[in-house]
N, C-alpha and C. Protein backbone atom coordinates (compact mmCIF):
# COMPACT_ATOMS: atom_id res chain seq x y z
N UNK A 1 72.97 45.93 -62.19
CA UNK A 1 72.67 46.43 -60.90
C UNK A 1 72.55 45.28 -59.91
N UNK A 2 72.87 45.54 -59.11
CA UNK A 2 73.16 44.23 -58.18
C UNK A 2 71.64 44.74 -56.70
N UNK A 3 71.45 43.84 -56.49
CA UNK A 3 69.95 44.35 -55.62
C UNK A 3 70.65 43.41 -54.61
N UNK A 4 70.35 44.44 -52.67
CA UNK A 4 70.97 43.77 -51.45
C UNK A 4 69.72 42.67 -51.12
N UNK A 5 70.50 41.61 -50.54
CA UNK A 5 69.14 40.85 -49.89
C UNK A 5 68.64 41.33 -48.24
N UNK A 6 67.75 41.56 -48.43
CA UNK A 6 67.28 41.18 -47.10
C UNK A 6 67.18 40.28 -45.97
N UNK A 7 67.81 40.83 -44.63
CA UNK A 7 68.13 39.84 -43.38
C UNK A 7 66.48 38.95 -43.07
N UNK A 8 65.34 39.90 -43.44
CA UNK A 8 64.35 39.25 -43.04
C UNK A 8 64.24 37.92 -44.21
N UNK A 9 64.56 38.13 -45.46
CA UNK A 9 64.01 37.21 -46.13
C UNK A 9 64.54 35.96 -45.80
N UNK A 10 65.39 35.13 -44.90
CA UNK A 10 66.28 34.49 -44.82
C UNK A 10 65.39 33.70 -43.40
N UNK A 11 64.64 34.58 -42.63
CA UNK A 11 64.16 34.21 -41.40
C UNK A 11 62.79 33.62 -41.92
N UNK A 12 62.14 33.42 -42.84
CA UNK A 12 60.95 32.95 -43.49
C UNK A 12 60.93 31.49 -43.02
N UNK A 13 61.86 30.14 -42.81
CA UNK A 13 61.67 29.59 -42.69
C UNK A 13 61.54 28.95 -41.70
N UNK A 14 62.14 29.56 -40.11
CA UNK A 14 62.28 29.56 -39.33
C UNK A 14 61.30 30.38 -38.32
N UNK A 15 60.87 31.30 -39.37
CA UNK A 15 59.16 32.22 -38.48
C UNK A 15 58.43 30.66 -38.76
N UNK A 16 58.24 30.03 -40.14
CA UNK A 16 57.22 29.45 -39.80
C UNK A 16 57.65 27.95 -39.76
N UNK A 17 58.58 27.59 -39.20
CA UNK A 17 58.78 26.19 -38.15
C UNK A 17 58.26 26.64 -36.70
N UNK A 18 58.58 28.12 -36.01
CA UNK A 18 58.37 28.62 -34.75
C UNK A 18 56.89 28.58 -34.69
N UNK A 19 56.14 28.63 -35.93
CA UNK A 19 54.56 29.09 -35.97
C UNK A 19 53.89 28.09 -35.93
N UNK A 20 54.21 26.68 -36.47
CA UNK A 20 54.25 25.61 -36.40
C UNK A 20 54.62 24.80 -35.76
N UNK A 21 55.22 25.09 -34.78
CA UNK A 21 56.13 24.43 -33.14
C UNK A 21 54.66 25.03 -31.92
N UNK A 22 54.58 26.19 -32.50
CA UNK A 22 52.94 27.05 -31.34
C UNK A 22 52.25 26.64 -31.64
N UNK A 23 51.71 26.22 -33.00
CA UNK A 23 50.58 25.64 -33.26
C UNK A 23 50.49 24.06 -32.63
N UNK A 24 51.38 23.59 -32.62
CA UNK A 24 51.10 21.68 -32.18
C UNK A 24 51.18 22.15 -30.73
N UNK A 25 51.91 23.00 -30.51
CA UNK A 25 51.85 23.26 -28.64
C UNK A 25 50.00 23.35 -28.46
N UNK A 26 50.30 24.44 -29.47
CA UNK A 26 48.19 24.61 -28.57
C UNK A 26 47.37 23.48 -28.79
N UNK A 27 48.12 23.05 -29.81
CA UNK A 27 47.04 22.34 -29.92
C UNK A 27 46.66 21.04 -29.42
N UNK A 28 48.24 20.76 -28.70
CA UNK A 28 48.55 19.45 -27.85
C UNK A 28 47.79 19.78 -26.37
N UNK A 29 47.87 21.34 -26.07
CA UNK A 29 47.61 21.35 -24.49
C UNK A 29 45.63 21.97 -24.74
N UNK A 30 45.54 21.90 -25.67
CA UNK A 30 43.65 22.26 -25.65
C UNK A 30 43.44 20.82 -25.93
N UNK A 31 44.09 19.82 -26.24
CA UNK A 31 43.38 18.55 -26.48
C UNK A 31 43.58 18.01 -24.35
N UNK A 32 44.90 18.29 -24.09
CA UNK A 32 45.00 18.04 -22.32
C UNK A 32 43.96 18.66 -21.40
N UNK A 33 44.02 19.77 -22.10
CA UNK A 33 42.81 20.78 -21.13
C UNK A 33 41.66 19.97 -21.06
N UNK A 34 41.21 19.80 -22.64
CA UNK A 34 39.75 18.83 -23.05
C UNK A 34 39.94 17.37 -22.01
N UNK A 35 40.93 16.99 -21.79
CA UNK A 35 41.45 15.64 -21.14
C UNK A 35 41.14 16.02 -19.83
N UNK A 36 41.65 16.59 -19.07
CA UNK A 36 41.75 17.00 -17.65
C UNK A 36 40.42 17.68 -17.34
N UNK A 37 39.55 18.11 -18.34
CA UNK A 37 38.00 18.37 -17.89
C UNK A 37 37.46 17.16 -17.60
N UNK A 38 37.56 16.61 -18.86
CA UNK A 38 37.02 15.50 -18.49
C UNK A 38 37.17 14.44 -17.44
N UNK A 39 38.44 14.19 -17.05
CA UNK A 39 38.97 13.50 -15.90
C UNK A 39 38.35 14.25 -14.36
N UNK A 40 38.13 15.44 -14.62
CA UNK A 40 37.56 16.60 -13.19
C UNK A 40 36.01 15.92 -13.02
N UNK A 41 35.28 15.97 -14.30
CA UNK A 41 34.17 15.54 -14.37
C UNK A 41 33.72 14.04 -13.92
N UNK A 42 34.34 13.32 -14.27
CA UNK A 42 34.22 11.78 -14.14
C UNK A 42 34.69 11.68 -12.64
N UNK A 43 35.54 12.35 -11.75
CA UNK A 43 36.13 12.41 -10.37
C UNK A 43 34.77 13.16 -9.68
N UNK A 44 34.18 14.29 -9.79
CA UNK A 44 33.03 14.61 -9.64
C UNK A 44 31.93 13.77 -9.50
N UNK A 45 31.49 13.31 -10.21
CA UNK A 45 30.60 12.10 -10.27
C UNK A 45 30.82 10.86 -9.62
N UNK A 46 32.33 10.48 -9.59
CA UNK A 46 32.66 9.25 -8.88
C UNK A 46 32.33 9.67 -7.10
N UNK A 47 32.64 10.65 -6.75
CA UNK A 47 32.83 11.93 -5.41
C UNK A 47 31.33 11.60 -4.84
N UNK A 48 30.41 12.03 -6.30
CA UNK A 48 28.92 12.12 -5.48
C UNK A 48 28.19 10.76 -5.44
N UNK A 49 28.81 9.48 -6.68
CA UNK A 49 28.20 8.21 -6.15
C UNK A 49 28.39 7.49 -4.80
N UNK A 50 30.23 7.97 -4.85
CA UNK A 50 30.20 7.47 -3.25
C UNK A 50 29.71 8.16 -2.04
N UNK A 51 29.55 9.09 -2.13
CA UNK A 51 28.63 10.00 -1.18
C UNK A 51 27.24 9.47 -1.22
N UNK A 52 26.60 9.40 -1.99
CA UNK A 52 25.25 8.39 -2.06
C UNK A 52 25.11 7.33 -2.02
N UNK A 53 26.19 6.53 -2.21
CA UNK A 53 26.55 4.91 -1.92
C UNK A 53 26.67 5.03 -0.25
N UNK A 54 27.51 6.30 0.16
CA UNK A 54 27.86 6.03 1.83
C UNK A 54 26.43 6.42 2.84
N UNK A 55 25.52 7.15 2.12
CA UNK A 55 24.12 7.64 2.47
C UNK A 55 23.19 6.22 2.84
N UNK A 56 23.41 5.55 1.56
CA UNK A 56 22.47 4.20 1.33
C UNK A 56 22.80 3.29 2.27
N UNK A 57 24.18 3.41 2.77
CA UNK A 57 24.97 2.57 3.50
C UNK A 57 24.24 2.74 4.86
N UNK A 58 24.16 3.90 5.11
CA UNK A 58 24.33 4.54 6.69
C UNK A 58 22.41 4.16 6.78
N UNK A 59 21.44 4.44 5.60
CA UNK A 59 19.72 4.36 5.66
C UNK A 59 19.63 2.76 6.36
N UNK A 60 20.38 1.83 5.20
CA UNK A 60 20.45 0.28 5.42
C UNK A 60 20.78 -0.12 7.17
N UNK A 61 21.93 0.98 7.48
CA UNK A 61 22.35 0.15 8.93
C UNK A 61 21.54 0.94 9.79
N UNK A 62 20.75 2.23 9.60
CA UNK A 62 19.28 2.57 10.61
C UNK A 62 18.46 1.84 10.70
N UNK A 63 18.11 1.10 9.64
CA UNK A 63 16.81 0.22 9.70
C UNK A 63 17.16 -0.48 10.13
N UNK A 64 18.71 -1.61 10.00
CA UNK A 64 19.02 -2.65 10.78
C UNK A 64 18.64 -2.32 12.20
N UNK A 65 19.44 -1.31 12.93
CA UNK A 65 19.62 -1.02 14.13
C UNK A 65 18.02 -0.92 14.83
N UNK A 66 16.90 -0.26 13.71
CA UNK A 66 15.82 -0.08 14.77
C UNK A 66 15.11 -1.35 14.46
N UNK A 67 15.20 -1.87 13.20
CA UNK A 67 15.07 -3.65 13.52
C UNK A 67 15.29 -4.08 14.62
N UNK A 68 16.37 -4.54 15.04
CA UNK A 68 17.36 -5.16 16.29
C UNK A 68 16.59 -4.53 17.68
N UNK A 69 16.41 -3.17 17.38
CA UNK A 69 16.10 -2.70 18.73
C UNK A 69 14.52 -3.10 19.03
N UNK A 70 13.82 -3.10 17.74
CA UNK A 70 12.39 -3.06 17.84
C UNK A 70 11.55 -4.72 18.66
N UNK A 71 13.11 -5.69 18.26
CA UNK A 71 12.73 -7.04 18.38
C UNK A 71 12.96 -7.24 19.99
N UNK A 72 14.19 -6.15 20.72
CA UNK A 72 14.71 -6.19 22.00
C UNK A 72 13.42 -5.65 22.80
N UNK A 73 12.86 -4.24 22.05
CA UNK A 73 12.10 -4.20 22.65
C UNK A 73 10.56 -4.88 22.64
N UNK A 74 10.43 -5.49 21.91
CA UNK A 74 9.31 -6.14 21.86
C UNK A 74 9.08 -7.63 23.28
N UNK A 75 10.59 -8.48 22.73
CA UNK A 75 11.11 -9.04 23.74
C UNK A 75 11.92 -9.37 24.99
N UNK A 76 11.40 -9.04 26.40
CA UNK A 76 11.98 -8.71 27.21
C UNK A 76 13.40 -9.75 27.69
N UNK A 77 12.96 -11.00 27.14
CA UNK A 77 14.97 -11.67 26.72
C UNK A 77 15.54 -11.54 25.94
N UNK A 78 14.84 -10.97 24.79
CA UNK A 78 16.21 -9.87 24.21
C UNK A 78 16.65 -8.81 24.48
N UNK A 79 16.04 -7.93 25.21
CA UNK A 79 16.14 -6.83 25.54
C UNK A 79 17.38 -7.25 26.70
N UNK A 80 17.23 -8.33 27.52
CA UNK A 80 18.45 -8.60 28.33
C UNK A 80 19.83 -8.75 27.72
N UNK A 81 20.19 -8.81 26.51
CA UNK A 81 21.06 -8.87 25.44
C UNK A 81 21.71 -7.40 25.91
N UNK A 82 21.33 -6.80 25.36
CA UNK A 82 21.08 -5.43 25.23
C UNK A 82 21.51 -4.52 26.76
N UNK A 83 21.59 -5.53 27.96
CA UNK A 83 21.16 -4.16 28.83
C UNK A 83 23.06 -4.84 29.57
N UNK A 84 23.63 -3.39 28.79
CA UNK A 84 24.74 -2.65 29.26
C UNK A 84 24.94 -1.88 29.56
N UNK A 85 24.08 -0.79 30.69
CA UNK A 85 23.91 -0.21 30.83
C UNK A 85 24.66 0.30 32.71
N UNK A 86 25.06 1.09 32.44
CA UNK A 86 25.51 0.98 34.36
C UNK A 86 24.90 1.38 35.18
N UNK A 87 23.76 1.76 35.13
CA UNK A 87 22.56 1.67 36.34
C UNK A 87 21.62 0.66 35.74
N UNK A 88 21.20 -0.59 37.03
CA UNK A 88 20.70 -1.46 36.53
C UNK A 88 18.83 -0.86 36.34
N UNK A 89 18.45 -1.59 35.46
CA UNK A 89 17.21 -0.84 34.72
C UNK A 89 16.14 -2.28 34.75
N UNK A 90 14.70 -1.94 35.17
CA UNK A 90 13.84 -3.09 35.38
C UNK A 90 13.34 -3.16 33.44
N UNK A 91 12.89 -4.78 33.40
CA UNK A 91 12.32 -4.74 31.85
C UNK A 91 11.87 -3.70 31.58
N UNK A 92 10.54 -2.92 31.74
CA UNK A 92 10.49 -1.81 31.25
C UNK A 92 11.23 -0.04 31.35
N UNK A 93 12.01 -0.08 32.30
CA UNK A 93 13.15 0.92 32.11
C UNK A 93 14.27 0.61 31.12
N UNK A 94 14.43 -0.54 30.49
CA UNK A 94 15.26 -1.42 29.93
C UNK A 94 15.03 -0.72 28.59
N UNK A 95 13.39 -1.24 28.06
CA UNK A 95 12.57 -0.80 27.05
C UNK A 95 12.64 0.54 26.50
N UNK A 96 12.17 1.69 27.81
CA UNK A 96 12.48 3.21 27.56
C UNK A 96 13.91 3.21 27.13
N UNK A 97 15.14 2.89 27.59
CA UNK A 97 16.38 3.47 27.62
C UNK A 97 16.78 2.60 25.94
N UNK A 98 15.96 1.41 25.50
CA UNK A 98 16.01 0.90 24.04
C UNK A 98 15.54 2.17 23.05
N UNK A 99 14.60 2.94 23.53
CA UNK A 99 13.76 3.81 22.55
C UNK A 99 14.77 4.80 22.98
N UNK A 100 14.96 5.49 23.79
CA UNK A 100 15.60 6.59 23.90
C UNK A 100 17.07 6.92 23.23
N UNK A 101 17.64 5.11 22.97
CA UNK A 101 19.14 4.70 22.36
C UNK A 101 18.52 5.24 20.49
N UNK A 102 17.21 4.68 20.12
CA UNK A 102 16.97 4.95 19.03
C UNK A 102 16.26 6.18 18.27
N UNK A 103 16.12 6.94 19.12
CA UNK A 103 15.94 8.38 19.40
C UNK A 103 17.26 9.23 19.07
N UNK A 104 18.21 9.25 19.96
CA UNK A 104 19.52 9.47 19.71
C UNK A 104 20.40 8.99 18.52
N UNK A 105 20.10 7.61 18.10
CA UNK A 105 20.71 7.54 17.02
C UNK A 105 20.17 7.78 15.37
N UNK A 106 18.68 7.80 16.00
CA UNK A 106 18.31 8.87 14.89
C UNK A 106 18.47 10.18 14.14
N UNK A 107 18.80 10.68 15.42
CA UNK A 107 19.13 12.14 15.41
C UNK A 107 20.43 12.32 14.76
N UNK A 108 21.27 11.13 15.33
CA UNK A 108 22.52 10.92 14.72
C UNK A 108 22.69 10.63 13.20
N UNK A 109 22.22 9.94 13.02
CA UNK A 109 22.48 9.23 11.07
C UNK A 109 21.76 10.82 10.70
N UNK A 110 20.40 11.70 10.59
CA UNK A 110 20.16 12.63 10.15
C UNK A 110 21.69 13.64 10.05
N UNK A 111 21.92 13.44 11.44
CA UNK A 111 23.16 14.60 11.61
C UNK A 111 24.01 14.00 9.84
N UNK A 112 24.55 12.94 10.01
CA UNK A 112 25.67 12.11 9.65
C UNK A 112 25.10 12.85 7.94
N UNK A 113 23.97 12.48 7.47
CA UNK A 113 23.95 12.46 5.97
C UNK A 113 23.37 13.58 5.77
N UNK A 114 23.77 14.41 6.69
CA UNK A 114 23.54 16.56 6.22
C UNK A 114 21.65 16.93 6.30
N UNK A 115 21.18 16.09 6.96
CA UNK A 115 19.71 16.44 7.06
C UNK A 115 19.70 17.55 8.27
N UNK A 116 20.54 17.51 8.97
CA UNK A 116 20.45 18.17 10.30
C UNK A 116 21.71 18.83 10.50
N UNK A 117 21.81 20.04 10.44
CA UNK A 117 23.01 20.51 11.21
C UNK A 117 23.61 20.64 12.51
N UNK A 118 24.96 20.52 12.74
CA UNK A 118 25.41 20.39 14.40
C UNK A 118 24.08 21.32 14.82
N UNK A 119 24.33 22.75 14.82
CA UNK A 119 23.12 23.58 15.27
C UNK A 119 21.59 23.17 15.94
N UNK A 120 21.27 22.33 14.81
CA UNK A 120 20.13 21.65 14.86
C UNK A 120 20.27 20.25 15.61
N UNK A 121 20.96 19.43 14.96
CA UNK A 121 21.57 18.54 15.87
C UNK A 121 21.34 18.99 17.65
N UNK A 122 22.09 20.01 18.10
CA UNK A 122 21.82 20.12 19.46
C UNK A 122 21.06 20.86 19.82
N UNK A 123 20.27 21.60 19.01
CA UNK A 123 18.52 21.91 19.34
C UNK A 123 17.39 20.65 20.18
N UNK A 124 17.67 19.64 18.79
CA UNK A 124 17.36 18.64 19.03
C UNK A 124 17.40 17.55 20.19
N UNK A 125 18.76 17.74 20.34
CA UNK A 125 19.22 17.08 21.81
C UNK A 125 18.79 17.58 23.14
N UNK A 126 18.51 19.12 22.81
CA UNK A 126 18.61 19.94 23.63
C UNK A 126 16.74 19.70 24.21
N UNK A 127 16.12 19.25 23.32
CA UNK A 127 14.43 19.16 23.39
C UNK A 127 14.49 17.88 24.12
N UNK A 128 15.53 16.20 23.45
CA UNK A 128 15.16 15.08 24.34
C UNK A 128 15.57 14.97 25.35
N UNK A 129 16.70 15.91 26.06
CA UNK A 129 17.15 15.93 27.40
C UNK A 129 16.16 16.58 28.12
N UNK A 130 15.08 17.20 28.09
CA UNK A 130 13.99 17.67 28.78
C UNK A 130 13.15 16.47 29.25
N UNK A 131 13.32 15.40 29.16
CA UNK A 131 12.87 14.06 29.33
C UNK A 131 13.58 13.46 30.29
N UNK A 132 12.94 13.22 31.59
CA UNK A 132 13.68 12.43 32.48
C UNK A 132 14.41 11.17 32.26
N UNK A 133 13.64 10.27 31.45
CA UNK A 133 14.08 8.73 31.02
C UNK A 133 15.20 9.17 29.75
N UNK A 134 14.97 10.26 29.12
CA UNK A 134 16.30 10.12 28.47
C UNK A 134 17.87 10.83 28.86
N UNK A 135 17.22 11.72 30.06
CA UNK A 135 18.60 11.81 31.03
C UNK A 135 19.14 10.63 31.58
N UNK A 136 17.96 9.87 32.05
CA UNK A 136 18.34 8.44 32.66
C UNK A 136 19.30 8.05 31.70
N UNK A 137 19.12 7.67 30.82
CA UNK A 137 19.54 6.96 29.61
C UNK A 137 20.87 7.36 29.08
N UNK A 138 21.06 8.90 29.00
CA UNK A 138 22.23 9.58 28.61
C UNK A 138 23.28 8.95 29.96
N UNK A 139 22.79 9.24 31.35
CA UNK A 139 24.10 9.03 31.99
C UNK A 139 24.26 7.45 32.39
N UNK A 140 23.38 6.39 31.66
CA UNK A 140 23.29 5.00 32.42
C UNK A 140 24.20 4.29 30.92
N UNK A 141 24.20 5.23 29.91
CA UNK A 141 25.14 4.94 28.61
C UNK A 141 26.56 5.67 28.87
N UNK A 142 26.79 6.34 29.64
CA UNK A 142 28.02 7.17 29.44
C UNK A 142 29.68 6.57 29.43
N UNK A 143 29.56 5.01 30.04
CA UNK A 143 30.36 4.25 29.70
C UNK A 143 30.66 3.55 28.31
N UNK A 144 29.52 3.26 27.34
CA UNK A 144 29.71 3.33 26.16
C UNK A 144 30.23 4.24 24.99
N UNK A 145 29.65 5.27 25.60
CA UNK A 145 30.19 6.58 24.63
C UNK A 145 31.89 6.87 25.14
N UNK A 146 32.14 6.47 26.73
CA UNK A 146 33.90 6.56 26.33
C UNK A 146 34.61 5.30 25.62
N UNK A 147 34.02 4.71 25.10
CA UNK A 147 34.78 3.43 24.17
C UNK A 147 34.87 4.12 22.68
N UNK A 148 34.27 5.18 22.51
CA UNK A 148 34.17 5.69 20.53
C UNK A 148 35.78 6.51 20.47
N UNK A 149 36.19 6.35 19.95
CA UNK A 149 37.26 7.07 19.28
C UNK A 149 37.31 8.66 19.63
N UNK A 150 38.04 9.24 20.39
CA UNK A 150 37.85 10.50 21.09
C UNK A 150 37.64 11.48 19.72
N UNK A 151 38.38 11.10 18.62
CA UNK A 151 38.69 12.01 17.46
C UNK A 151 37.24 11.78 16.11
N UNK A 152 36.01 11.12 16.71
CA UNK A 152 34.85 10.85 15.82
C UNK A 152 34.42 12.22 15.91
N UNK A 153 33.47 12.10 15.40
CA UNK A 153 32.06 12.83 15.17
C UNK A 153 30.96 12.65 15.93
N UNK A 154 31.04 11.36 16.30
CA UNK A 154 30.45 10.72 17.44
C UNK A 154 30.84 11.02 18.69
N UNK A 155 32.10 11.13 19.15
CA UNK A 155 32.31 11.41 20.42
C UNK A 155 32.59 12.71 20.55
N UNK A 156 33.01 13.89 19.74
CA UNK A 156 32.28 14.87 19.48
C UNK A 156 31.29 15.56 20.23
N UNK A 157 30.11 15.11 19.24
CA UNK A 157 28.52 15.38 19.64
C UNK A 157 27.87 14.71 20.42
N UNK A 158 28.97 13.96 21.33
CA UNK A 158 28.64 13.37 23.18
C UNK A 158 29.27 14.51 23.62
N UNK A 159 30.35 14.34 23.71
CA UNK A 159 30.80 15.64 24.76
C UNK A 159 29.74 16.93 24.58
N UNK A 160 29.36 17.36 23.26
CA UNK A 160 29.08 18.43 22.82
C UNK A 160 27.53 18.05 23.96
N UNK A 161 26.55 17.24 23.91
CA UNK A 161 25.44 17.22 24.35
C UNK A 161 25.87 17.03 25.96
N UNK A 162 26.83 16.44 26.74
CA UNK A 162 27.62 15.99 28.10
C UNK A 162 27.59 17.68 28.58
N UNK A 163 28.21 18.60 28.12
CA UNK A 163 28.45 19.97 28.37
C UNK A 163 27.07 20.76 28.58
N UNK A 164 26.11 20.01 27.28
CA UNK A 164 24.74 20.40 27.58
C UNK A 164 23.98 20.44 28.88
N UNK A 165 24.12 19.04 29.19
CA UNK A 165 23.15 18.65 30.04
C UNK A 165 23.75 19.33 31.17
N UNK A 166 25.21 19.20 31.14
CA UNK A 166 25.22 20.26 32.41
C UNK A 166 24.88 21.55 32.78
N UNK A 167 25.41 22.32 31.49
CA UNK A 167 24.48 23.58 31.50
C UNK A 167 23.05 23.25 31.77
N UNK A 168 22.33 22.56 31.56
CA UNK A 168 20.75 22.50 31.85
C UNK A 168 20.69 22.35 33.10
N UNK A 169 21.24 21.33 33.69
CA UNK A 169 21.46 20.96 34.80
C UNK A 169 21.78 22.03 36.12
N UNK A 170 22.98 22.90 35.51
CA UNK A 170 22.99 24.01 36.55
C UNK A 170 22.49 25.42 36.43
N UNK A 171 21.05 25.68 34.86
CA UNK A 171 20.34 26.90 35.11
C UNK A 171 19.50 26.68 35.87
N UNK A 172 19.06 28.09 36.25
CA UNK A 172 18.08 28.53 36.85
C UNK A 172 17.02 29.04 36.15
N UNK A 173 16.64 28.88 35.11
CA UNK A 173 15.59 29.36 34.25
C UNK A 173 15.16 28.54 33.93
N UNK A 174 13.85 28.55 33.66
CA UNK A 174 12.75 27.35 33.46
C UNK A 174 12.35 27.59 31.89
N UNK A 175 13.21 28.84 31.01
CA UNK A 175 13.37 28.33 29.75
C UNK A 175 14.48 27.71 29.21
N UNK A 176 14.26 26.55 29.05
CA UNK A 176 15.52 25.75 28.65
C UNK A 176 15.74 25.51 27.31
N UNK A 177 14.73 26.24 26.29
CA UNK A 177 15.46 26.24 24.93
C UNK A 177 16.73 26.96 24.51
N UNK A 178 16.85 28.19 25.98
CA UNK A 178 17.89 29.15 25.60
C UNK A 178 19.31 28.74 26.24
N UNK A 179 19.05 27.70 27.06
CA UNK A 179 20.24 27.15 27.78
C UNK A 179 21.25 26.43 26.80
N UNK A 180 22.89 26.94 27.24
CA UNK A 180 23.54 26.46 26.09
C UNK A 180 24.03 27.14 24.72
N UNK A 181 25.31 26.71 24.61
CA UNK A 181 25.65 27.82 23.34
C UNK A 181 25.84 26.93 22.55
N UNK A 182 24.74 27.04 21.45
CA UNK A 182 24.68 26.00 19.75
C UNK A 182 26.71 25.93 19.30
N UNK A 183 26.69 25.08 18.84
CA UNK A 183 28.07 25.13 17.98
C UNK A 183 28.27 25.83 16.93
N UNK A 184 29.38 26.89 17.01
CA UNK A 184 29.47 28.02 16.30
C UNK A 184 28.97 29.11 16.12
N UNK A 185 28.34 29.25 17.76
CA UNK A 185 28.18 30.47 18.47
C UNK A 185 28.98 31.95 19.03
N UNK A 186 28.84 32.41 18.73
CA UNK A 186 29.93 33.96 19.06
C UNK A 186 30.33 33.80 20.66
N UNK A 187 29.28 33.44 21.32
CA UNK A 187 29.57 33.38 22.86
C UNK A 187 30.27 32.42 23.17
């Protein structure tokens, strides 16, 4: 008796080269996957040291700056260093418009390392422009602030506070917390 062979029996060796071709596949791309986590992870971490390296950076050059300013204002010939200002200012208007520069750039580095939001940011602004000497100050600097790079963050949140003061400038309401539309306001 003669017995037929079977077409499948013939494919046995070739199911399992194919089964064995899937298997090194998976098992090549779960070892990449494992690779490329890890590479996500280590980019992650690199992401947030320099973000805290650029934090430490920005704390270091506040303290410089209110260093520098603290010595200008302490000393009224240094403070002459210092006075670039385009309305001319006596030593002690000199002094105010030193504190009022470090006022503002306080507000600024907070802005800069996410302590303060724009929002808040011009809340903020919105409270030291209620201060005569630091209106002084805002428009006796306004030649400095057009030297920053129109496309900063910095020149920015000049214009953004410039728009302010005018709105303050031309209400008629003597509540001036409401004067002004915060950034990313519906109105």
């Amino acid at each position: 008796m003669v017995t037929r062979k079977s077409g499948i029996r013939g494919l046995g060796p070739a199911v399992a080269a194919g089964l064995g071709l899937m298997a090194g596949s998976l098992a090549t791309l779960a070892a990449q996957r494992h690779a490329l986590n890890a590479l996500h992870k280590r980019l992650d971490h690199l992401e947030q040291s320099a973000l805290t390296q650029r934090h430490t950076n920005l704390a270091h050059q506040q303290r410089l700056h209110w260093e520098l300013l603290s010595k200008a204002i302490d000393r009224p010939e240094l403070a002459e260093v210092l006075d670039i200002f385009e309305i001319p200012a006596s030593p002690e208007k000199r002094k105010q418009y030193l504190f009022a520069n470090a006022l503002y750039t306080n507000a600024l580095f907070y802005y800069r390392i996410g302590n303060l939001s724009r929002e808040e940011f011009f809340g903020h602004l919105r409270g030291h422009l209620q201060n005569p000497v630091f209106r002084e100050y805002w428009y006796a600097t306004r030649g400095q602030r057009a030297t920053i790079p129109g496309d900063s963050d910095e020149a920015e949140l000049g214009h953004m506070i410039d728009d302010l003061l005018r709105q303050l400038e031309d209400a008629d309401i003597d509540e001036w917390w409401v004067v002004g539309d915060p950034p990313g306001s519906d109105e």
